[in-house]
N, C-alpha and C. Protein backbone atom coordinates (compact mmCIF):
# COMPACT_ATOMS: atom_id res chain seq x y z
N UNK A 1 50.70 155.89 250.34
CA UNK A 1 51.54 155.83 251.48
C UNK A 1 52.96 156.12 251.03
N UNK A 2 53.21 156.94 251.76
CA UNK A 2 55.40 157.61 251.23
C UNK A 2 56.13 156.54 251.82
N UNK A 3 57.24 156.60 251.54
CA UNK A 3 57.92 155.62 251.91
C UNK A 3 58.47 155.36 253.07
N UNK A 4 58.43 156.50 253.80
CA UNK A 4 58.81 156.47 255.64
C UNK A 4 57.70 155.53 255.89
N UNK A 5 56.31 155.80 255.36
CA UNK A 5 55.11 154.97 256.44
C UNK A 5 55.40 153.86 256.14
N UNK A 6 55.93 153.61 254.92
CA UNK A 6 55.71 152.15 254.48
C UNK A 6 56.91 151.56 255.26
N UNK A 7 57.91 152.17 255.94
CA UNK A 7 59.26 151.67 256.63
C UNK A 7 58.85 151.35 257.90
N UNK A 8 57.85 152.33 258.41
CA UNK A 8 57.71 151.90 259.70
C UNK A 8 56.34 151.65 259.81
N UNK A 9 55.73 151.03 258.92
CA UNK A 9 54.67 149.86 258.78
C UNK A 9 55.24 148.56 258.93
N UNK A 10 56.46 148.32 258.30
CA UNK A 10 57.14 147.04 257.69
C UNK A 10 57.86 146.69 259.13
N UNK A 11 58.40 147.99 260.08
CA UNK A 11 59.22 147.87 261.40
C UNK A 11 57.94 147.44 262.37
N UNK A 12 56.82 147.76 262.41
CA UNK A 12 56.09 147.42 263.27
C UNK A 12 55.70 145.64 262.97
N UNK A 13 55.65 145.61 261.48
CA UNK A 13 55.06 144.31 261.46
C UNK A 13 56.31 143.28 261.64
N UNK A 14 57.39 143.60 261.91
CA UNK A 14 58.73 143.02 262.05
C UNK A 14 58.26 142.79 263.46
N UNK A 15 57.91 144.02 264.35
CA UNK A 15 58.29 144.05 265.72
C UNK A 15 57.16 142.54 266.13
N UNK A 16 55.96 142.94 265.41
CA UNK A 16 54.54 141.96 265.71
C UNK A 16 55.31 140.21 265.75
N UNK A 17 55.99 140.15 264.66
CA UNK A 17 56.60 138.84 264.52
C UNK A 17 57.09 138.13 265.43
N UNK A 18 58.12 139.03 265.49
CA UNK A 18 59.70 138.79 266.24
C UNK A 18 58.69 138.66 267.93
N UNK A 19 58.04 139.64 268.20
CA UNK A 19 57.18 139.08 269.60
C UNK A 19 56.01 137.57 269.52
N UNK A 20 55.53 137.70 268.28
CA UNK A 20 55.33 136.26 268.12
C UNK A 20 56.06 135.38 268.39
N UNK A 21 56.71 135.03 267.46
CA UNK A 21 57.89 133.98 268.11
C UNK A 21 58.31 133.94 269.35
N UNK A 22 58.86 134.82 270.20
CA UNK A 22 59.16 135.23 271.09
C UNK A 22 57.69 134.38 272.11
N UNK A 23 56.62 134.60 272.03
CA UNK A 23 55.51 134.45 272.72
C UNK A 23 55.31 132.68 272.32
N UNK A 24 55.51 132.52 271.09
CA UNK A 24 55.19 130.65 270.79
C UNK A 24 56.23 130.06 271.52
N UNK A 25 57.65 130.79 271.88
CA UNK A 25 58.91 129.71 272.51
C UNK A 25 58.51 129.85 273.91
N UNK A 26 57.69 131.21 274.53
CA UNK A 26 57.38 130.99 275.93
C UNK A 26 56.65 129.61 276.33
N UNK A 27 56.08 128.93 275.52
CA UNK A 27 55.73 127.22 275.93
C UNK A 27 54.29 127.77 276.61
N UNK A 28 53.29 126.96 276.10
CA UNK A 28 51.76 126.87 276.60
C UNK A 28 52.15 125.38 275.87
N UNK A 29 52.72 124.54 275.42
CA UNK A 29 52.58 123.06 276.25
C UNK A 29 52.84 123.20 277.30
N UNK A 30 52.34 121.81 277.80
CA UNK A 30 53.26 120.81 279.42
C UNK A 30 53.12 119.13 278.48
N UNK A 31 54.13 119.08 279.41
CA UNK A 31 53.89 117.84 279.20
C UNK A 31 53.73 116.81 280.47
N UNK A 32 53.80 115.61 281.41
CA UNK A 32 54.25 114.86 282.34
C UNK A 32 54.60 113.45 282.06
N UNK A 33 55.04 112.86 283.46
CA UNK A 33 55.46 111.12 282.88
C UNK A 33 54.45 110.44 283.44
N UNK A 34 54.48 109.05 283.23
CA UNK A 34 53.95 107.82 283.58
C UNK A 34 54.93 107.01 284.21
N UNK A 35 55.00 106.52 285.09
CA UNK A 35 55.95 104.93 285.65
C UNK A 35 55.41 103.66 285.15
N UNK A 36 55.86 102.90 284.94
CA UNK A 36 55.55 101.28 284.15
C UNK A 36 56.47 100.86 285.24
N UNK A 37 55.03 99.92 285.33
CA UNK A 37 55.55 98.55 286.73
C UNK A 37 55.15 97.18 285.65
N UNK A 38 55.72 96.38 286.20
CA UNK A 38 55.48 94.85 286.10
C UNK A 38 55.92 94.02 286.68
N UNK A 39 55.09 93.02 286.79
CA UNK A 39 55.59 91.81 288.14
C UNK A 39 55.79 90.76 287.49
N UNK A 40 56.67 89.93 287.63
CA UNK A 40 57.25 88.59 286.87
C UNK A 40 56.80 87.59 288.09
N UNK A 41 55.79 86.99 287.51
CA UNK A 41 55.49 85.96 288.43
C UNK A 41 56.62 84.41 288.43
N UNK A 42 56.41 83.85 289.79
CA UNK A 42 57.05 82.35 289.42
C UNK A 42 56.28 82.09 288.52
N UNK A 43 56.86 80.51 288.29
CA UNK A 43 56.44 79.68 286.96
C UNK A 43 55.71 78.98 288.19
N UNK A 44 54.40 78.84 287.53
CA UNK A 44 53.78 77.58 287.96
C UNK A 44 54.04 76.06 288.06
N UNK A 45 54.05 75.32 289.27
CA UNK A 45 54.50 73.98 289.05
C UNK A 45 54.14 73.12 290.24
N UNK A 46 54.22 72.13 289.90
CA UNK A 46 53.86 71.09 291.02
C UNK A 46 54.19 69.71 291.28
N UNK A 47 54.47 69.18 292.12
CA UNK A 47 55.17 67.97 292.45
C UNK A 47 54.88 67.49 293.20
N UNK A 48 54.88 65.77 293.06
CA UNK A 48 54.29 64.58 294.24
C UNK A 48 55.65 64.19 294.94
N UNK A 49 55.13 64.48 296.17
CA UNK A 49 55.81 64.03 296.97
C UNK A 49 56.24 62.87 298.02
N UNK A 50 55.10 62.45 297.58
CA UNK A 50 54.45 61.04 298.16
C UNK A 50 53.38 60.40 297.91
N UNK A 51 53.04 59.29 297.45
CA UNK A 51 52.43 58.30 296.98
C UNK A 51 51.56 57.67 298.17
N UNK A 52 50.11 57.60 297.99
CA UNK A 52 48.65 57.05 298.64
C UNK A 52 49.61 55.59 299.03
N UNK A 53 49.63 55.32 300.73
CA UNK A 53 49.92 53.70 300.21
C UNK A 53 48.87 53.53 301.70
N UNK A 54 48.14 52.61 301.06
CA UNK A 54 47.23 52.29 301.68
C UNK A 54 47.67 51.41 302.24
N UNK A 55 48.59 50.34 301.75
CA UNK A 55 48.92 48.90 302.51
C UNK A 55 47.95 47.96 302.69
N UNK A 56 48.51 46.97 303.58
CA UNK A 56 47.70 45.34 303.02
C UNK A 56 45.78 45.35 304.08
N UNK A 57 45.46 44.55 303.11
CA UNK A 57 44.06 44.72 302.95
C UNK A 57 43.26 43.62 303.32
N UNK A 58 42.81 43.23 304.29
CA UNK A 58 42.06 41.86 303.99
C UNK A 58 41.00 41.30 303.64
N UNK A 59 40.77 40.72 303.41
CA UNK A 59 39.34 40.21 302.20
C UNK A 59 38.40 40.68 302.85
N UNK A 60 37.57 41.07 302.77
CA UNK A 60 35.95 41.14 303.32
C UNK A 60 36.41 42.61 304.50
N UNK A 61 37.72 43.39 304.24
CA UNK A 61 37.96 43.89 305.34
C UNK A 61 37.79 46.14 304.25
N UNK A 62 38.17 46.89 305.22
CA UNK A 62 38.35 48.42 305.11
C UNK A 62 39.17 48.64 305.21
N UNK A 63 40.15 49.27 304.84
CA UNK A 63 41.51 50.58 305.14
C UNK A 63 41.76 51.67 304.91
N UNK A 64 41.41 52.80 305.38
CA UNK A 64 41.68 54.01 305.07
C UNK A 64 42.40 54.88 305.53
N UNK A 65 42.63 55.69 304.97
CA UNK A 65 43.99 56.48 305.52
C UNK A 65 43.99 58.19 305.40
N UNK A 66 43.60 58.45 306.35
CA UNK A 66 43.25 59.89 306.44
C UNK A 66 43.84 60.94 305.51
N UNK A 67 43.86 62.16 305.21
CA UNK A 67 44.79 63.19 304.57
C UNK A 67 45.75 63.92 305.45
N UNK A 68 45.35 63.49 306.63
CA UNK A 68 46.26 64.09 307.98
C UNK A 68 47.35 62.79 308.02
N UNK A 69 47.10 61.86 307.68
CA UNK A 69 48.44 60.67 307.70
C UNK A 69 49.26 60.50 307.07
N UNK A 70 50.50 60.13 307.72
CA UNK A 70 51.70 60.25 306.61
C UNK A 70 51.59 59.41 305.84
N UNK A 71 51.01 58.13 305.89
CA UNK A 71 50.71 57.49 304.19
C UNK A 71 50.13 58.28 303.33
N UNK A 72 48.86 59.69 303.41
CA UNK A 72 48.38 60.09 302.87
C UNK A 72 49.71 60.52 301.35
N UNK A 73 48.85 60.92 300.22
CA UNK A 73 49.60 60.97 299.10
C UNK A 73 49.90 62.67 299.24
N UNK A 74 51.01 63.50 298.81
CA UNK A 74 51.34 64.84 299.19
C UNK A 74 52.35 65.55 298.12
N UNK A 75 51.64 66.36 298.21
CA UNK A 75 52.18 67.65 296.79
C UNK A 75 52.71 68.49 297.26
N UNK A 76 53.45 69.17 296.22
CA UNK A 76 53.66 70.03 296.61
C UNK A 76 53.54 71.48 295.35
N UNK A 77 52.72 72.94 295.38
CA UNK A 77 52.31 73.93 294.10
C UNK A 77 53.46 74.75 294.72
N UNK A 78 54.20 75.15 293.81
CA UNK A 78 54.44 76.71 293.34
C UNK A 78 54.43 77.17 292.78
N UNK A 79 54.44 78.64 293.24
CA UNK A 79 53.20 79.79 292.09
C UNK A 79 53.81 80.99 292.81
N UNK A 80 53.44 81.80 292.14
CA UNK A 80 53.06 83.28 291.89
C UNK A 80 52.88 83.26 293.36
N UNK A 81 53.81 84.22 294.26
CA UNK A 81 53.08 84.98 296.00
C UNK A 81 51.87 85.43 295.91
N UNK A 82 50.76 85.23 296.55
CA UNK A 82 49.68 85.62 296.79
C UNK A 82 48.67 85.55 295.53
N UNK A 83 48.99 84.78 294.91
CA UNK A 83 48.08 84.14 293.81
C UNK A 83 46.88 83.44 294.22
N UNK A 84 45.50 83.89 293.58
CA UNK A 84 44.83 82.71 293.47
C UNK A 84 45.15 81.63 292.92
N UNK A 85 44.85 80.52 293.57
CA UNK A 85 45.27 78.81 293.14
C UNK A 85 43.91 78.25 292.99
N UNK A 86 43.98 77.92 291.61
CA UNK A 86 42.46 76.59 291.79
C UNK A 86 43.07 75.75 291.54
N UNK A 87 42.82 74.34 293.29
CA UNK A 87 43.61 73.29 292.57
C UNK A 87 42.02 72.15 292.65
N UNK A 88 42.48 71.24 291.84
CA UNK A 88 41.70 70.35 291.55
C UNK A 88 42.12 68.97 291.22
N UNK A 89 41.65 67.93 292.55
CA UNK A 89 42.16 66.56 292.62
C UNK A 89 41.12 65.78 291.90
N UNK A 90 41.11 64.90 291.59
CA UNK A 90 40.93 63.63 290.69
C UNK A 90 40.76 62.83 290.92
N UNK A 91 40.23 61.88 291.66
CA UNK A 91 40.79 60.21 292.15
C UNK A 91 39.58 59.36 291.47
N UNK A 92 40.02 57.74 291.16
CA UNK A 92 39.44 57.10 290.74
C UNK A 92 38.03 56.56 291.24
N UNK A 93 37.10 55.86 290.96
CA UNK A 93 36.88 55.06 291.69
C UNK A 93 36.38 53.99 292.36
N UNK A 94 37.62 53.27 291.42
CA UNK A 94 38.08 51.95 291.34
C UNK A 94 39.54 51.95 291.52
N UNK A 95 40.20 50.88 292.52
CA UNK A 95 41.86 50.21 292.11
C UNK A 95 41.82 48.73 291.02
N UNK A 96 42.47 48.98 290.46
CA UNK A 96 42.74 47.85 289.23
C UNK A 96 43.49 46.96 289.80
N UNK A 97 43.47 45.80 289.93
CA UNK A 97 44.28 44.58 290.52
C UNK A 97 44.95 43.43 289.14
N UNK A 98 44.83 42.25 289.94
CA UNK A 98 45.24 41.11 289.37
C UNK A 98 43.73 40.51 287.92
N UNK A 99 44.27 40.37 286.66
CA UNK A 99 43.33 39.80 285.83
C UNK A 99 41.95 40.99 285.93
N UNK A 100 42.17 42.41 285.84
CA UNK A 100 41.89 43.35 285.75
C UNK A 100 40.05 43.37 287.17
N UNK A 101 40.80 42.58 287.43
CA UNK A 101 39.89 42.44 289.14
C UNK A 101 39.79 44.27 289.64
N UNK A 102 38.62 44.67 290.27
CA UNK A 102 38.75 46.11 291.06
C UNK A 102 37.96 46.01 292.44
N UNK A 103 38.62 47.08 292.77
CA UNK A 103 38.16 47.19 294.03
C UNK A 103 37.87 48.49 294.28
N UNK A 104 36.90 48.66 295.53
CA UNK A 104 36.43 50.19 295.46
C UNK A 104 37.88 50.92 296.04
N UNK A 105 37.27 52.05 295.72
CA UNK A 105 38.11 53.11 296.30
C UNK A 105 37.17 54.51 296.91
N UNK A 106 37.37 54.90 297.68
CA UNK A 106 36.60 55.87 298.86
C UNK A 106 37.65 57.09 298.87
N UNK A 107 37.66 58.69 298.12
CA UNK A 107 38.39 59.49 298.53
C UNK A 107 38.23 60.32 299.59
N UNK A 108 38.94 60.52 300.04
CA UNK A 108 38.96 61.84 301.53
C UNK A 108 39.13 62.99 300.73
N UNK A 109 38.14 63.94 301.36
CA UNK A 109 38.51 65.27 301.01
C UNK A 109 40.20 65.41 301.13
N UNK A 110 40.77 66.22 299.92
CA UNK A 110 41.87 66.43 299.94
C UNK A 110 41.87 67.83 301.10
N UNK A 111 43.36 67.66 301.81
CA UNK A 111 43.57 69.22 302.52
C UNK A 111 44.91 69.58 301.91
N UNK A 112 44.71 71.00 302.58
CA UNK A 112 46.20 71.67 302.24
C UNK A 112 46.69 73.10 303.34
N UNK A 113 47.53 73.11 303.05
CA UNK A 113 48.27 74.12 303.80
C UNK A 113 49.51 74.87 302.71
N UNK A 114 49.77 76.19 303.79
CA UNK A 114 50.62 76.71 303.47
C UNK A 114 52.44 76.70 303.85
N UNK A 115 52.21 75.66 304.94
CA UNK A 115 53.17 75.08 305.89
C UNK A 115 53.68 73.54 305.25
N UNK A 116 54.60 73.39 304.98
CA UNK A 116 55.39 71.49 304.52
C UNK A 116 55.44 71.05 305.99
N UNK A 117 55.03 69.28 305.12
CA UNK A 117 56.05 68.80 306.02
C UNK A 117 54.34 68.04 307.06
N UNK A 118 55.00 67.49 308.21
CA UNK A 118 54.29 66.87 309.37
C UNK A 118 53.28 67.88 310.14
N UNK A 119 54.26 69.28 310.13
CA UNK A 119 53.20 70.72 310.60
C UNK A 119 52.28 70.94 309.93
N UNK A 120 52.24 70.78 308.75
CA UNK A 120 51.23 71.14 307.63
C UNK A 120 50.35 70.46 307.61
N UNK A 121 50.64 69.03 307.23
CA UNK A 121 49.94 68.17 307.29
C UNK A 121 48.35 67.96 308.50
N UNK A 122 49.40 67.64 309.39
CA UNK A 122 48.23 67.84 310.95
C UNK A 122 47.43 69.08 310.85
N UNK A 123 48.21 70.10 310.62
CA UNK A 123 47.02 71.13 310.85
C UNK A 123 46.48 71.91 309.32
N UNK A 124 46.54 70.97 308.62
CA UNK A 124 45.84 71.33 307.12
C UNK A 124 44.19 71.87 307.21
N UNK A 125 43.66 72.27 306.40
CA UNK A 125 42.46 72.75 306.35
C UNK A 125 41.89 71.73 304.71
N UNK A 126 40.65 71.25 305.10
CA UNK A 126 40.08 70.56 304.28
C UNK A 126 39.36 71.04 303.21
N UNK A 127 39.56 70.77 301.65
CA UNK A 127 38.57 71.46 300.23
C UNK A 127 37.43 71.52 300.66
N UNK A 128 36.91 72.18 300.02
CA UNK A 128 35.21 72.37 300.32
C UNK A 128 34.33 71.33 299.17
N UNK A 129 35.21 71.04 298.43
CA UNK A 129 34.68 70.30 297.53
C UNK A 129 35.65 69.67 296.13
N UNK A 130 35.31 68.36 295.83
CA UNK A 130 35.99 67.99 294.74
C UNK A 130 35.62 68.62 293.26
N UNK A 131 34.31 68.92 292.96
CA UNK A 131 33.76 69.36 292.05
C UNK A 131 34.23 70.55 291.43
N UNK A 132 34.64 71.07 290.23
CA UNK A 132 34.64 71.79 289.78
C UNK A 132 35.97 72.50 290.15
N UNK A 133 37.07 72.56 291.57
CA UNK A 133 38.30 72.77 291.69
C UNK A 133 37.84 73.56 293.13
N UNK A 134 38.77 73.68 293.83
CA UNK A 134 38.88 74.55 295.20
C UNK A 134 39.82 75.87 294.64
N UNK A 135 39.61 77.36 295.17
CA UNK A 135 40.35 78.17 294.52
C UNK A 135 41.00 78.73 296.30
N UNK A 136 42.08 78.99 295.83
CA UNK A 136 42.78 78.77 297.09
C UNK A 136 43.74 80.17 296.76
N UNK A 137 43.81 80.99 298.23
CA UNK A 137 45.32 81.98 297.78
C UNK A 137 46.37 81.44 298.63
N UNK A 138 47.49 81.71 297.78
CA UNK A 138 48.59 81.37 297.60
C UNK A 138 49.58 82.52 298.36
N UNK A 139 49.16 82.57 299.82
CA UNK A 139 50.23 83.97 300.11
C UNK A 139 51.55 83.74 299.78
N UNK A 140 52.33 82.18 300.25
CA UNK A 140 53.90 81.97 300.31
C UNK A 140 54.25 82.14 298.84
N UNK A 141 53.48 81.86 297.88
CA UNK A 141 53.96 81.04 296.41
C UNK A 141 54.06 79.71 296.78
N UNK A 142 53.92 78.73 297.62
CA UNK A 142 53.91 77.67 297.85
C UNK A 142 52.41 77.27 298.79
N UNK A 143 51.96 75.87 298.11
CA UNK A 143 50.96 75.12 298.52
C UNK A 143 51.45 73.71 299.01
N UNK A 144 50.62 73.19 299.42
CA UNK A 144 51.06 71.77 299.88
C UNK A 144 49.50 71.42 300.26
N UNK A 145 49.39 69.96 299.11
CA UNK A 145 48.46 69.09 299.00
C UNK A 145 48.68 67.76 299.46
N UNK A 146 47.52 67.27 300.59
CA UNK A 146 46.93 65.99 300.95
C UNK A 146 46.08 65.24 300.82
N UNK A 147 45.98 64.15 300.13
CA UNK A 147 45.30 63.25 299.76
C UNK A 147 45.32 61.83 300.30
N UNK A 148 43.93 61.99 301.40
CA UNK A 148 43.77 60.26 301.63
C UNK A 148 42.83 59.46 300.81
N UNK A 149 42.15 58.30 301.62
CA UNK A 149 41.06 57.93 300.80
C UNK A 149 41.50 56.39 301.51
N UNK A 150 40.44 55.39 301.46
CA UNK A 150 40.07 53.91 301.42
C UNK A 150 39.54 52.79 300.38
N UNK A 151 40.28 51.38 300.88
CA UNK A 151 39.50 50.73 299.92
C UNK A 151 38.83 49.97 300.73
N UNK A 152 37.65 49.25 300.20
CA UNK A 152 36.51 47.96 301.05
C UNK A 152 37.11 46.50 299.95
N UNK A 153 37.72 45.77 300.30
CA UNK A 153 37.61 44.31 299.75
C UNK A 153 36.72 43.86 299.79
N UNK A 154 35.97 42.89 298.80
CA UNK A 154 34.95 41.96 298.92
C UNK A 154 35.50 41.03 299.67
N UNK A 155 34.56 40.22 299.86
CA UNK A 155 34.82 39.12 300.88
C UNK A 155 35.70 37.78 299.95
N UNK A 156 35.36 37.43 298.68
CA UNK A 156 36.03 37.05 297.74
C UNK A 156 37.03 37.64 296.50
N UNK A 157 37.46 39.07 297.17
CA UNK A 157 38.64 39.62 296.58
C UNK A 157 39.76 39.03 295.59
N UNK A 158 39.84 39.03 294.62
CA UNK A 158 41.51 38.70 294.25
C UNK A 158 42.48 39.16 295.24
N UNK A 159 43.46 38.42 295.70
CA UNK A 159 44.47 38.34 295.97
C UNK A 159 45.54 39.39 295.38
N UNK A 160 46.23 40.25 295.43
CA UNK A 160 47.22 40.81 294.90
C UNK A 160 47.37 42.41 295.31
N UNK A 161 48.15 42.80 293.89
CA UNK A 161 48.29 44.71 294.49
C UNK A 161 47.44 44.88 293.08
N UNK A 162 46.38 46.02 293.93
CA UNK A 162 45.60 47.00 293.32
C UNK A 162 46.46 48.17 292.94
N UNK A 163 46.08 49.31 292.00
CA UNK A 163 46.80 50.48 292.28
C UNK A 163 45.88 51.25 291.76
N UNK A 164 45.51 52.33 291.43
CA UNK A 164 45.14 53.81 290.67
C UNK A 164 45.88 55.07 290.68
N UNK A 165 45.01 55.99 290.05
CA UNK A 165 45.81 57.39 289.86
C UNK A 165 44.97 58.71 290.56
N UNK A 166 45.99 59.09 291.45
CA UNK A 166 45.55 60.60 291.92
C UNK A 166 46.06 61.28 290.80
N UNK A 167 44.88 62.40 289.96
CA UNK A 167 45.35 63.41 289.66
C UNK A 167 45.33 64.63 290.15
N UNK A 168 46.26 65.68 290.46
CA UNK A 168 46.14 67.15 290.87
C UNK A 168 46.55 67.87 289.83
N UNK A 169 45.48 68.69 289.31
CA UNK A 169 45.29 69.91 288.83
C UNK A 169 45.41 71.43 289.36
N UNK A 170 46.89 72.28 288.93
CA UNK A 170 46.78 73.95 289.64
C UNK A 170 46.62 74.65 288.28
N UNK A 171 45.91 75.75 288.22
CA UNK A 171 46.17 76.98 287.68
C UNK A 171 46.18 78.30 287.98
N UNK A 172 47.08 79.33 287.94
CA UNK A 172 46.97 80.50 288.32
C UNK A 172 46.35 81.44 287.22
N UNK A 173 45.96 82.54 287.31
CA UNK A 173 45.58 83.63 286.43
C UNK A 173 47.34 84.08 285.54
């Protein structure tokens, strides 16, 4: 090969290049995006708002006190808007008295609402069950729990104040 061919062998394979490159910067990537969401839930929490008072009792006698009554004992959950809620009440059942004397104790299905207060209360909707927890949604972020229940005195009762413990249990996901 003379040296012209070999010049414009070397110009063609220049030209081949230079359109290479030219052809790799035209882009055959793509690329696209993604959006990232996240939701910050409330903090879970809960608070008594009122204390079971059954009041005075007489020997050989009943008292009970509905979950619709304002003696009833009353919570209050907040949570996460529109959360599932499993809440889960507790009650004894026995009250502990004088010289560790007891007396029965009878719970009422606990109710609840999404409404506080005297409105709520009255028109609460009742657990389906104590066992194992009620799972409840949470449209407001707020719940509100009622708890009644009764005691029966024996006819030879101790004399004095009984008491026990409601517990309420919430958890969200």
């Amino acid at each position: 090969m003379n040296r012209k061919q070999q010049e414009l062998k070397m110009k063609n394979l220049m030209k081949i290049v230079v359109l290479l490159i030219i052809v790799s910067t035209v882009s055959f990537a793509q690329s696209t995006t993604a959006n990232i969401t996240a939701n910050v839930n409330a903090t879970l929490s809960i608070a008594r708002n009122n204390d079971l008072t059954i009041g005075n009792v007489n020997q050989g006698g009943t008292v009970t006190i509905p979950s619709t009554n304002a003696a009833a004992a009353y919570f209050t959950i907040t949570g996460a808007t529109s959360a599932t809620t499993t809440v889960t009440v507790t009650t004894p059942a026995t009250l502990t008295g004088p010289a560790a004397a007891t007396m029965t104790y009878t719970a009422e299905y606990p109710t609840f609402n999404t409404i506080a207060g005297a409105a709520g209360r009255v028109a609460a909707t009742a657990f389906g069950a104590y066992t194992g927890g009620t799972t409840l949604t949470n449209v407001t972020g707020n719940l509100y729990i009622w708890v009644g229940g009764g005691v029966t005195a024996a006819a030879a009762q101790a004399a004095g104040s009984y008491t026990g413990t409601i517990t309420v249990g919430v958890t969200q996901p």
